[in-house]
C-alpha atoms as a PDB file:
ATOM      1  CA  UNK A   1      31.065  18.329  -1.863  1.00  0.00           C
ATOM      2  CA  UNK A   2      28.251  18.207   0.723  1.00  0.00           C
ATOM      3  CA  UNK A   3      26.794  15.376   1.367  1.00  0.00           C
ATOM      4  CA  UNK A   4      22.873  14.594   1.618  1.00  0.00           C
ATOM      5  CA  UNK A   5      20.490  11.948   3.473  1.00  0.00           C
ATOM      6  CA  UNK A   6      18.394   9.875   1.195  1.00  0.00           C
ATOM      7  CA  UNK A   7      14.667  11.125   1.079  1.00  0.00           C
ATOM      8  CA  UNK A   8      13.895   7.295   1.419  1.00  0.00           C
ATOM      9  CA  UNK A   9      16.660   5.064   3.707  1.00  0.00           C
ATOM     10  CA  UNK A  10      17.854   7.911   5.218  1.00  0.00           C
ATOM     11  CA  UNK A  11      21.679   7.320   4.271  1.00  0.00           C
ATOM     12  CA  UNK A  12      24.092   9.694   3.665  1.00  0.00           C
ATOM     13  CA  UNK A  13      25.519   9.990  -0.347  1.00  0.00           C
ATOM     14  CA  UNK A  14      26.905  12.572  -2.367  1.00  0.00           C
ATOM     15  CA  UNK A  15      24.899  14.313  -5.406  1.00  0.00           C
ATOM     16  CA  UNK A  16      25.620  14.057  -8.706  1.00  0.00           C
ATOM     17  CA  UNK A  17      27.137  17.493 -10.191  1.00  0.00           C
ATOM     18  CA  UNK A  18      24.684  17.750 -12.692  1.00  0.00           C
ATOM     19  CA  UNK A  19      21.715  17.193  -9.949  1.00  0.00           C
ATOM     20  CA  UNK A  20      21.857  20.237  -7.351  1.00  0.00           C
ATOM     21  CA  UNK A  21      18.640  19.459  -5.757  1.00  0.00           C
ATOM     22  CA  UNK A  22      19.008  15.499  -5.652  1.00  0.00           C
ATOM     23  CA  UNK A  23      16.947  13.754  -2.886  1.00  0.00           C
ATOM     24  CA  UNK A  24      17.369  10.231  -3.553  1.00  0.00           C
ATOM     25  CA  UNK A  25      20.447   8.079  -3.884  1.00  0.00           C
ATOM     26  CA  UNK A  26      20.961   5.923  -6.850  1.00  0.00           C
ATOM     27  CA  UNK A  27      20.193   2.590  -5.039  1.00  0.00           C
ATOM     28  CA  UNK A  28      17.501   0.818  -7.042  1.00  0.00           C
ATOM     29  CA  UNK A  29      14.772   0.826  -3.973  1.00  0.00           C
ATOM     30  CA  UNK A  30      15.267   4.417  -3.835  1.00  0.00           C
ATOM     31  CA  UNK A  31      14.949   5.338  -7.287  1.00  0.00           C
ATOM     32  CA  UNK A  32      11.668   3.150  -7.658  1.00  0.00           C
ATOM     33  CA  UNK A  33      10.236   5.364  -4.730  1.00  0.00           C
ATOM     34  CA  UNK A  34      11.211   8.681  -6.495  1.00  0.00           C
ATOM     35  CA  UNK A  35       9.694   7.408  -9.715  1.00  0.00           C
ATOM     36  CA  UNK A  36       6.553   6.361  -7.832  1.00  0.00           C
ATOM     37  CA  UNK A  37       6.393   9.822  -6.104  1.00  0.00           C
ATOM     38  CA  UNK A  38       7.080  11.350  -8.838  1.00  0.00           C
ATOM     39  CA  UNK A  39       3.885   9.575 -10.862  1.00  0.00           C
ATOM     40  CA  UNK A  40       1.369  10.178  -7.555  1.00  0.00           C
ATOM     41  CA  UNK A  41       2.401  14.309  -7.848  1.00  0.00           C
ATOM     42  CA  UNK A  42       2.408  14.540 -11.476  1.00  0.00           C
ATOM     43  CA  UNK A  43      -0.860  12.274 -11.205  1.00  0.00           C
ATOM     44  CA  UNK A  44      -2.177  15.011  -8.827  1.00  0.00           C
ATOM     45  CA  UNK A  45      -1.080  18.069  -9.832  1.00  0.00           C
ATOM     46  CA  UNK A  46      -1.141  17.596 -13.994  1.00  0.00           C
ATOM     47  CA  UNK A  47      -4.773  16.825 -15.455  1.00  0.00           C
ATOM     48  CA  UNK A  48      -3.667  16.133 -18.757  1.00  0.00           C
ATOM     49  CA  UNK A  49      -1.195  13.592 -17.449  1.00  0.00           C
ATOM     50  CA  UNK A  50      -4.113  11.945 -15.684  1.00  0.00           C
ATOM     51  CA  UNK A  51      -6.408  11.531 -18.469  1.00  0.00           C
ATOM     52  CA  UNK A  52      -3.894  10.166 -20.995  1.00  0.00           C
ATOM     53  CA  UNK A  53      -2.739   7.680 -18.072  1.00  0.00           C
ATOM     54  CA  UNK A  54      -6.625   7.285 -17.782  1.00  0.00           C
ATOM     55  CA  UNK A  55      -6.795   6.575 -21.804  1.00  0.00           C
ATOM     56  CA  UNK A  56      -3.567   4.279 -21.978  1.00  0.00           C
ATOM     57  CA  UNK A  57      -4.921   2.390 -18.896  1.00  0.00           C
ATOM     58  CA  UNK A  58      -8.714   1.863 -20.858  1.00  0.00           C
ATOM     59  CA  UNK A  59      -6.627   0.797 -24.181  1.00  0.00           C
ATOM     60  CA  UNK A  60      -5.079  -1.474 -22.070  1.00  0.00           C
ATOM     61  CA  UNK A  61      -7.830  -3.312 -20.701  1.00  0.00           C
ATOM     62  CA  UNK A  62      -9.570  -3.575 -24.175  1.00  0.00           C
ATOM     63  CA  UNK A  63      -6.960  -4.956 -25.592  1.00  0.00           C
ATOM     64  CA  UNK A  64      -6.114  -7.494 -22.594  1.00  0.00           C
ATOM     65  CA  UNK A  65     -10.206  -8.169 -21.391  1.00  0.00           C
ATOM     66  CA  UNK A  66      -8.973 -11.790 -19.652  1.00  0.00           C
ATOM     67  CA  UNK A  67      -5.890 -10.434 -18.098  1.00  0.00           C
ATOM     68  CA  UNK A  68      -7.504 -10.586 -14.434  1.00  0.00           C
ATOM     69  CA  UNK A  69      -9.326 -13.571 -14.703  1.00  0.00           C
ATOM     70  CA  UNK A  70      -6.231 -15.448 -16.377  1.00  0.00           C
ATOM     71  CA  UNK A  71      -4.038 -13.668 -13.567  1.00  0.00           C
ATOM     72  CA  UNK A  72      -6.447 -15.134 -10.488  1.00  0.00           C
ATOM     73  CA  UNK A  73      -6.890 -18.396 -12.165  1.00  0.00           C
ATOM     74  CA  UNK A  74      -3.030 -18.863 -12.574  1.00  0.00           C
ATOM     75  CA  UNK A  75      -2.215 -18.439  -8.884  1.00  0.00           C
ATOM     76  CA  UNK A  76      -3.919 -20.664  -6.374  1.00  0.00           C
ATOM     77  CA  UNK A  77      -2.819 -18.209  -3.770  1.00  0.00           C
ATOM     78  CA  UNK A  78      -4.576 -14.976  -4.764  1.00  0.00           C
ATOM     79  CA  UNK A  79      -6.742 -13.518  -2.425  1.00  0.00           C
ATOM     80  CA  UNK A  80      -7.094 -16.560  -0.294  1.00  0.00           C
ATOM     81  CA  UNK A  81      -5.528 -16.405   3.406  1.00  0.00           C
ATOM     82  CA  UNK A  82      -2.192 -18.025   4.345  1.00  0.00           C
ATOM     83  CA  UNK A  83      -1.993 -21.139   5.195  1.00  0.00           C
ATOM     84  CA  UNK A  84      -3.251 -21.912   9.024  1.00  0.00           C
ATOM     85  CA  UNK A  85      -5.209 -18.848   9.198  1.00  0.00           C
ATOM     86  CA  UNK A  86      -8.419 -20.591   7.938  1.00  0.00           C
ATOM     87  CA  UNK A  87      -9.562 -24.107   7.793  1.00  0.00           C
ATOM     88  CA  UNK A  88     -10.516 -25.813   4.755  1.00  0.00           C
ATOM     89  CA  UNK A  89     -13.789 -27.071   5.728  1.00  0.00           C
ATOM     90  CA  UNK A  90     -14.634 -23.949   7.731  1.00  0.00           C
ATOM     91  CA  UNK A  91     -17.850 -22.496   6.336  1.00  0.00           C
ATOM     92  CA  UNK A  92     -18.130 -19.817   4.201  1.00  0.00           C
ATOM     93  CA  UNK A  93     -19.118 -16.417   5.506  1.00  0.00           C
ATOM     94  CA  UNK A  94     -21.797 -14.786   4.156  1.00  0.00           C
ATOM     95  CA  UNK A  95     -21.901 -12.233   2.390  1.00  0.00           C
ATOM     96  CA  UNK A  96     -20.605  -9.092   4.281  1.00  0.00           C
ATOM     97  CA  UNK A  97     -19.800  -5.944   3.384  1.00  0.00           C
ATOM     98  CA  UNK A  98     -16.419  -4.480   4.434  1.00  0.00           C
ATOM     99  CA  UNK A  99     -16.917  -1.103   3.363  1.00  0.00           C
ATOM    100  CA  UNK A 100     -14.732   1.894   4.309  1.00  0.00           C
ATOM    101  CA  UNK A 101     -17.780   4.083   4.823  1.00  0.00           C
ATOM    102  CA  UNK A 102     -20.265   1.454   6.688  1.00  0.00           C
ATOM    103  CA  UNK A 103     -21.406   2.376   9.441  1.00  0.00           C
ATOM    104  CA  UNK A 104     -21.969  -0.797  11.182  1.00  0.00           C
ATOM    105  CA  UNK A 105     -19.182  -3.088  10.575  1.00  0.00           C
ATOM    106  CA  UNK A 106     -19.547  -7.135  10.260  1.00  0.00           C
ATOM    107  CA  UNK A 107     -19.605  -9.137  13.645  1.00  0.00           C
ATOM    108  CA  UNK A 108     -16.319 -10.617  12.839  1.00  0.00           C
ATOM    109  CA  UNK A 109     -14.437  -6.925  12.264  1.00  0.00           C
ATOM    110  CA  UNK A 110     -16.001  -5.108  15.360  1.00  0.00           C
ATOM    111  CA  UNK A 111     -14.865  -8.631  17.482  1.00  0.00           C
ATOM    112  CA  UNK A 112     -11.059  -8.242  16.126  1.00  0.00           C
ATOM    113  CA  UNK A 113     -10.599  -4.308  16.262  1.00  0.00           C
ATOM    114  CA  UNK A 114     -10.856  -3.372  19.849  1.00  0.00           C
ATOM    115  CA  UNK A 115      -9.480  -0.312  21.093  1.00  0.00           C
ATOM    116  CA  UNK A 116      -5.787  -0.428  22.127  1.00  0.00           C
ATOM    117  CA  UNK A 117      -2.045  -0.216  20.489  1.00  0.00           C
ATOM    118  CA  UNK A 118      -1.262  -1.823  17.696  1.00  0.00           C
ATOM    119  CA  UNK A 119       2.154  -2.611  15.739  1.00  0.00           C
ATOM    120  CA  UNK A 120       1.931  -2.500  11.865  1.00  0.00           C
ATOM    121  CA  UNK A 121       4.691  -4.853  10.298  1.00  0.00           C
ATOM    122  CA  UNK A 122       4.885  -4.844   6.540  1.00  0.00           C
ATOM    123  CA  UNK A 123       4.783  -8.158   4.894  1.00  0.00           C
ATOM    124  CA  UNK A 124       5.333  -7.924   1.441  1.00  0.00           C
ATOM    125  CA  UNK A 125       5.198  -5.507  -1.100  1.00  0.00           C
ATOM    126  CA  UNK A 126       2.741  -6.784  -3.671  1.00  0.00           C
ATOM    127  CA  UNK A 127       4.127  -7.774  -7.438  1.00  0.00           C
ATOM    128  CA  UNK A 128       2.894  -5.057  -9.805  1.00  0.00           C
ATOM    129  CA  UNK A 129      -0.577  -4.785  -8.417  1.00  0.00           C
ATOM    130  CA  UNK A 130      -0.631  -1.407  -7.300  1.00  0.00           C
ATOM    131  CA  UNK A 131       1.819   1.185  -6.343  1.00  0.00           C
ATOM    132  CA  UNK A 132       0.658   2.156  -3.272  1.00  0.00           C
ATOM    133  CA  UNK A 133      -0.579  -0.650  -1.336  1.00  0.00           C
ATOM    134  CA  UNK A 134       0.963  -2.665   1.176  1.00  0.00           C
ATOM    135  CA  UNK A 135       0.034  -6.034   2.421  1.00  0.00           C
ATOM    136  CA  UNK A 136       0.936  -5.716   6.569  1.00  0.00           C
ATOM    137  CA  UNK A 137       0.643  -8.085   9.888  1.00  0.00           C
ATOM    138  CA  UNK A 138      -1.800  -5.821  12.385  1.00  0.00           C
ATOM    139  CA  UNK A 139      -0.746  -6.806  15.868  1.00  0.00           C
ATOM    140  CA  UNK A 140      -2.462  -5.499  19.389  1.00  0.00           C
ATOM    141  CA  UNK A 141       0.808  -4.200  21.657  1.00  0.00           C
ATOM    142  CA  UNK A 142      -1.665  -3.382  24.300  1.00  0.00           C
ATOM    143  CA  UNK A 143      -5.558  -3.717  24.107  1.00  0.00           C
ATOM    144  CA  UNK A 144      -7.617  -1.263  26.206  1.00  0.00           C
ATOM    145  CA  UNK A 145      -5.075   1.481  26.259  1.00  0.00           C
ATOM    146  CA  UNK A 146      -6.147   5.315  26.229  1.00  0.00           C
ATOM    147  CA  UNK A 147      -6.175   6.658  22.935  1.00  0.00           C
ATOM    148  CA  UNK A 148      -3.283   8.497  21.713  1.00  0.00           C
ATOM    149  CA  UNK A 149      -3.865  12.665  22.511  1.00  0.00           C
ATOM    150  CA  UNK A 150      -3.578  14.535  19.719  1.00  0.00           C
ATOM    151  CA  UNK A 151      -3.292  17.551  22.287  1.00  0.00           C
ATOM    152  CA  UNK A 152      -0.873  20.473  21.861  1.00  0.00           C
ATOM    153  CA  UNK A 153       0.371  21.585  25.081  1.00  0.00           C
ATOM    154  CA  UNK A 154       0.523  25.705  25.004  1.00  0.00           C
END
């Protein structure tokens, strides 16, 4: 039998018989990244499937109201920045928006994203927040460099 490259690590394995069109090999990694492809498609493509995760998801939070309070209490950690990045007595900032759609950006973001290169490491995959975020290390390479062409040559 042929064998196949894994959708996600890229390593070779052999399908099972009774799955022709198998992308994915059976490690565990892989088989949460089919299941969480699977969800975002279905998610996308099926509106029933939406609302009922929509109406399981409201049930949810009526019947667990404290769950995110409890949750943020019960780790010291949450949403503050690793240790060394900030002092403790540093003062707090005010109160700035980081919005995706402003169009002027706080002092402090517009100071730390210059043009240039940048390397984007993955640091950990968050525990059962959200499926498709990633917490990452953003890293200038090289800062003034030319932006990246997006140029076809003909």
């Amino acid at each position: 039998m042929t064998k196949l490259r894994c959708a996600h690590c890229g390593i070779r394995f052999t399908p099972a018989p009774q799955v022709p069109n198998q992308a994915y090999c059976s490690k565990p990694v892989c088989q949460k990244e089919r299941r969480r492809q699977w969800q975002k498609s279905k998610l996308q493509s099926d509106p029933d499937y939406r609302d009922n995760q929509s109406r399981a998801q409201k049930a949810w939070t009526d019947r667990n109201p404290e769950y995110w309070r409890n949750h943020r209490l019960n780790r010291p950690d949450y949403g503050n920045p690793l240790p060394g990045e900030q002092a403790l007595d540093a003062p707090e900032p005010g109160n700035q928006s980081v919005k995706m759609d402003s169009l002027n950006p706080p002092q402090i973001l517009s100071k730390a994203l210059k043009d240039g290169v940048f390397r984007l490491k993955v640091l950990a995959e968050p525990d059962g927040v959200k499926i498709d975020v990633w917490i990452v290390e953003l890293s200038s390479i090289h800062e003034g460099s030319s932006p990246i062409s997006r140029r076809v040559k003909r």
